[in-house]
N, C-alpha and C. Protein backbone atom coordinates (compact mmCIF):
# COMPACT_ATOMS: atom_id res chain seq x y z
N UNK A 1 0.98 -68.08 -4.41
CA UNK A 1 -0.04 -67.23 -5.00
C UNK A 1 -0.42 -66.09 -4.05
N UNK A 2 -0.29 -66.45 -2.66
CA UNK A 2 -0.99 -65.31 -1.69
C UNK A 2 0.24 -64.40 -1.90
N UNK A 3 1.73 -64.36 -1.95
CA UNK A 3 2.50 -63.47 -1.83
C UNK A 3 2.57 -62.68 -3.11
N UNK A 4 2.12 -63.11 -4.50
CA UNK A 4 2.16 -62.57 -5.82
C UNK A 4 0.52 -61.62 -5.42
N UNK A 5 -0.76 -62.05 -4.88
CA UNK A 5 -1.51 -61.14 -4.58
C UNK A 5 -1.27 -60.26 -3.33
N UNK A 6 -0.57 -60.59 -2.20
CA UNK A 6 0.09 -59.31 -1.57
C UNK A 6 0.92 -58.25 -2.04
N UNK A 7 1.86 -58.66 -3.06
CA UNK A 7 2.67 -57.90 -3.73
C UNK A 7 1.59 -56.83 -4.80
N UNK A 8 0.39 -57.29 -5.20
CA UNK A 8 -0.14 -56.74 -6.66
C UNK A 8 -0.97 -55.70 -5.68
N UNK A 9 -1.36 -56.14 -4.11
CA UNK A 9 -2.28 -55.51 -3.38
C UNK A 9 -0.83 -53.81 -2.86
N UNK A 10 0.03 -54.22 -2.96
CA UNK A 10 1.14 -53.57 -2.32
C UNK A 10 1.14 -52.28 -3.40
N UNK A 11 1.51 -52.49 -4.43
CA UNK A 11 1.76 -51.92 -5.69
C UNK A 11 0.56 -51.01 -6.03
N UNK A 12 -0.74 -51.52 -5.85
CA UNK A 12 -1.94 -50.65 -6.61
C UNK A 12 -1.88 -49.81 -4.84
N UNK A 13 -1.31 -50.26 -4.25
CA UNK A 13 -1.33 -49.01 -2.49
C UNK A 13 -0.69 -48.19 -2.67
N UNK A 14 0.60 -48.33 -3.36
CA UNK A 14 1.36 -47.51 -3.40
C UNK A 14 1.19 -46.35 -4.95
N UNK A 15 0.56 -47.05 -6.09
CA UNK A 15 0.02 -46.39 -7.13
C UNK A 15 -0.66 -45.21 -6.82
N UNK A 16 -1.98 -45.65 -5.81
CA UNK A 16 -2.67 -44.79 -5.38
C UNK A 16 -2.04 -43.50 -4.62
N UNK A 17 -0.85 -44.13 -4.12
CA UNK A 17 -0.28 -42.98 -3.26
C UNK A 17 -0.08 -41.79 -3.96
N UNK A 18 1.04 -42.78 -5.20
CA UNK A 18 1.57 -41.85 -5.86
C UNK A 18 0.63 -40.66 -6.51
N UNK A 19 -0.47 -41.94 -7.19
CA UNK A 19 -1.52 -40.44 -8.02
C UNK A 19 -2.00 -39.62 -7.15
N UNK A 20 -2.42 -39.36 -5.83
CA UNK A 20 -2.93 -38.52 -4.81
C UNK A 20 -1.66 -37.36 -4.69
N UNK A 21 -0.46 -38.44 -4.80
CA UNK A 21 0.65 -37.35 -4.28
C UNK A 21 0.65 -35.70 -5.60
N UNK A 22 0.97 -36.74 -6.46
CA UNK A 22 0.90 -36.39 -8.37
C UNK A 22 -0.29 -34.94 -8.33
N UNK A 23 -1.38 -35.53 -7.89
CA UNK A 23 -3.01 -34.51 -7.80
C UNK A 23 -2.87 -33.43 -6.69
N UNK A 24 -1.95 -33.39 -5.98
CA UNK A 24 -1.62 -32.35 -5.09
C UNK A 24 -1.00 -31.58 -5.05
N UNK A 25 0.01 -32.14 -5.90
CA UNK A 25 1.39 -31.02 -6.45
C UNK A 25 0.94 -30.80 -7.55
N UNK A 26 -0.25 -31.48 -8.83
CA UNK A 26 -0.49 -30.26 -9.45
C UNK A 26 -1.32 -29.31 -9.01
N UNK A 27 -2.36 -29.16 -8.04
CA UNK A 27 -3.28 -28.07 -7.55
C UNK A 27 -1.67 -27.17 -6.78
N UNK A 28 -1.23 -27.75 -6.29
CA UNK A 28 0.11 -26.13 -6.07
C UNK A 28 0.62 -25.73 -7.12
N UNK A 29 1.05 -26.42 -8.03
CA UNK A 29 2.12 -25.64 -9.26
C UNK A 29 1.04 -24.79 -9.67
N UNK A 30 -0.24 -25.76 -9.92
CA UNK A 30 -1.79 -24.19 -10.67
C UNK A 30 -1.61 -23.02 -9.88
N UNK A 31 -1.89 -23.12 -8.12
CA UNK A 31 -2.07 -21.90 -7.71
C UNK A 31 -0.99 -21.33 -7.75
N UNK A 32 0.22 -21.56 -7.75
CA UNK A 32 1.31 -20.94 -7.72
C UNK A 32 1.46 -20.11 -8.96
N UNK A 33 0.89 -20.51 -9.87
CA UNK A 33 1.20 -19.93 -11.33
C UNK A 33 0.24 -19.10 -11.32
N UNK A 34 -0.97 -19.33 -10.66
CA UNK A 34 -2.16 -17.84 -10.73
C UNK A 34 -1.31 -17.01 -9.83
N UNK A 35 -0.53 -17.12 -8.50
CA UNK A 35 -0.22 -16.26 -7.73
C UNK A 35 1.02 -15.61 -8.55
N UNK A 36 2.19 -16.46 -9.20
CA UNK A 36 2.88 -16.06 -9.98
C UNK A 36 2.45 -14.70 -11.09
N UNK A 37 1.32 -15.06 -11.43
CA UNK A 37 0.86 -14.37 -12.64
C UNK A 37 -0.02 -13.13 -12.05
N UNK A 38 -0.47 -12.98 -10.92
CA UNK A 38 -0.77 -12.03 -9.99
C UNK A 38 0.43 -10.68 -9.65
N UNK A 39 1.40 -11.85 -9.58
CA UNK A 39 2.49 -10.81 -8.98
C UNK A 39 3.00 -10.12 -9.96
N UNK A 40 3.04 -10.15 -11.26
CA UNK A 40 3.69 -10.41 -12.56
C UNK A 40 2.95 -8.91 -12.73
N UNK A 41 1.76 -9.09 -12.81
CA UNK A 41 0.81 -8.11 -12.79
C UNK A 41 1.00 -6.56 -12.28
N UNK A 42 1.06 -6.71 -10.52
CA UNK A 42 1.60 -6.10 -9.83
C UNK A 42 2.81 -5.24 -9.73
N UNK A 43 4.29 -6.02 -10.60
CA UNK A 43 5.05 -5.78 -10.56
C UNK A 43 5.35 -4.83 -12.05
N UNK A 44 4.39 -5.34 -13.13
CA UNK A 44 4.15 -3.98 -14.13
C UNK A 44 3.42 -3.09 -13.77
N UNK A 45 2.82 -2.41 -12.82
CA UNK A 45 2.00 -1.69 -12.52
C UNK A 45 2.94 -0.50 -11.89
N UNK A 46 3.43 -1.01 -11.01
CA UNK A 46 4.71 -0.56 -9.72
C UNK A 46 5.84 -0.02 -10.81
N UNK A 47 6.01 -0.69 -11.54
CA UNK A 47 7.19 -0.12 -13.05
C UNK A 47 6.75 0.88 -13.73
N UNK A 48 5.39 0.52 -13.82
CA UNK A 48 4.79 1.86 -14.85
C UNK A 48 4.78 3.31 -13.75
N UNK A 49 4.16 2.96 -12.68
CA UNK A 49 4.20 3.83 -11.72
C UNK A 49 5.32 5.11 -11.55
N UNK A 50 6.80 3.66 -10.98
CA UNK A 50 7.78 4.26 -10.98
C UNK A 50 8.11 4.89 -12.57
N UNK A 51 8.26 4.51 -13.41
CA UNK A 51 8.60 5.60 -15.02
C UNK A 51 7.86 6.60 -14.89
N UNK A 52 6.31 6.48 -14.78
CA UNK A 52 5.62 7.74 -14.67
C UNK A 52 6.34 8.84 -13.55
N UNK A 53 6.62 8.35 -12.47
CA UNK A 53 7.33 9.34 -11.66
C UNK A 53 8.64 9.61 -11.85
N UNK A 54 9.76 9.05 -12.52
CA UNK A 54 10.52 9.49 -12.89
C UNK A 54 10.56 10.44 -14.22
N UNK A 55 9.56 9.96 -15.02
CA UNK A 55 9.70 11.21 -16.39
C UNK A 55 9.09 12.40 -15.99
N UNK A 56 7.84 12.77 -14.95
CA UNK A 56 7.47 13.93 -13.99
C UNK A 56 8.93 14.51 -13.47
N UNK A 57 9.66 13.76 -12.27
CA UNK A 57 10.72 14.03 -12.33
C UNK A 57 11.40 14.97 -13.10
N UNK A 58 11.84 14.49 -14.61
CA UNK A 58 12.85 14.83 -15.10
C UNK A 58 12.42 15.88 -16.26
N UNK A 59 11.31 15.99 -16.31
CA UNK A 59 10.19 16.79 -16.99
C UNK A 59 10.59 18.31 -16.01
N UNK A 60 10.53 17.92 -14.91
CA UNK A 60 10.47 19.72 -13.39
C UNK A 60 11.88 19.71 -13.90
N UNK A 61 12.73 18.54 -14.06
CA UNK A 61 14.22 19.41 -13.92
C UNK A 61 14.60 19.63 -15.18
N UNK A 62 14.20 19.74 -16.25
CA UNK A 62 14.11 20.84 -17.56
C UNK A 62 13.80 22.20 -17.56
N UNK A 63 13.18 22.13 -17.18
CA UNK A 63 12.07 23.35 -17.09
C UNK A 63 13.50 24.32 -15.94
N UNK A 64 14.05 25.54 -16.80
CA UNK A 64 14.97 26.34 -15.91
C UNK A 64 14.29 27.14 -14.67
N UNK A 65 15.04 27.31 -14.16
CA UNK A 65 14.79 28.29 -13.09
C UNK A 65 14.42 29.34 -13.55
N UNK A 66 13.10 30.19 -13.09
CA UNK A 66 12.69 31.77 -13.51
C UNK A 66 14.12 32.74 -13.31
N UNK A 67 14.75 33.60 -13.69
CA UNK A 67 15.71 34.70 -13.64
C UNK A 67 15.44 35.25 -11.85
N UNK A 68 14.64 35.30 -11.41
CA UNK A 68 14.81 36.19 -10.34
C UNK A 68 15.12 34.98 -9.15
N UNK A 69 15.27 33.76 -9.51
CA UNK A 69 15.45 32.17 -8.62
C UNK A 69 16.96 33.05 -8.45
């Protein structure tokens, strides 16, 4: 009987582990996905940026040279 309650004492030790482990890696996958979704952000901004400066761009190189250029 003492080795069937060492074993049940073993098991709820290691349960516990696991759920602590479980509760830690989900608080990273969360922040990772706010930081994910941060960058996401960032990285349409930087896109819009860059298009805006490329259609400026290509907007000046329409526009001909005056005759006396």
């Amino acid at each position: 009987m003492d080795d069937l309650n060492h074993r049940l004492v073993k098991l709820e030790l290691l349960y516990m582990e696991q759920d602590d482990v479980v509760q830690v890696l989900n608080r990273v996958v969360h922040q990772q996905q706010i930081q994910i979704g941060q960058l996401e952000k960032q990285l349409q901004h930087v896109a819009q940026q860059i298009k805006k400066t490329e259609d400026e761009k290509s907007a000046e190189e329409v526009e001909p040279l005056p005759p006396h250029y």
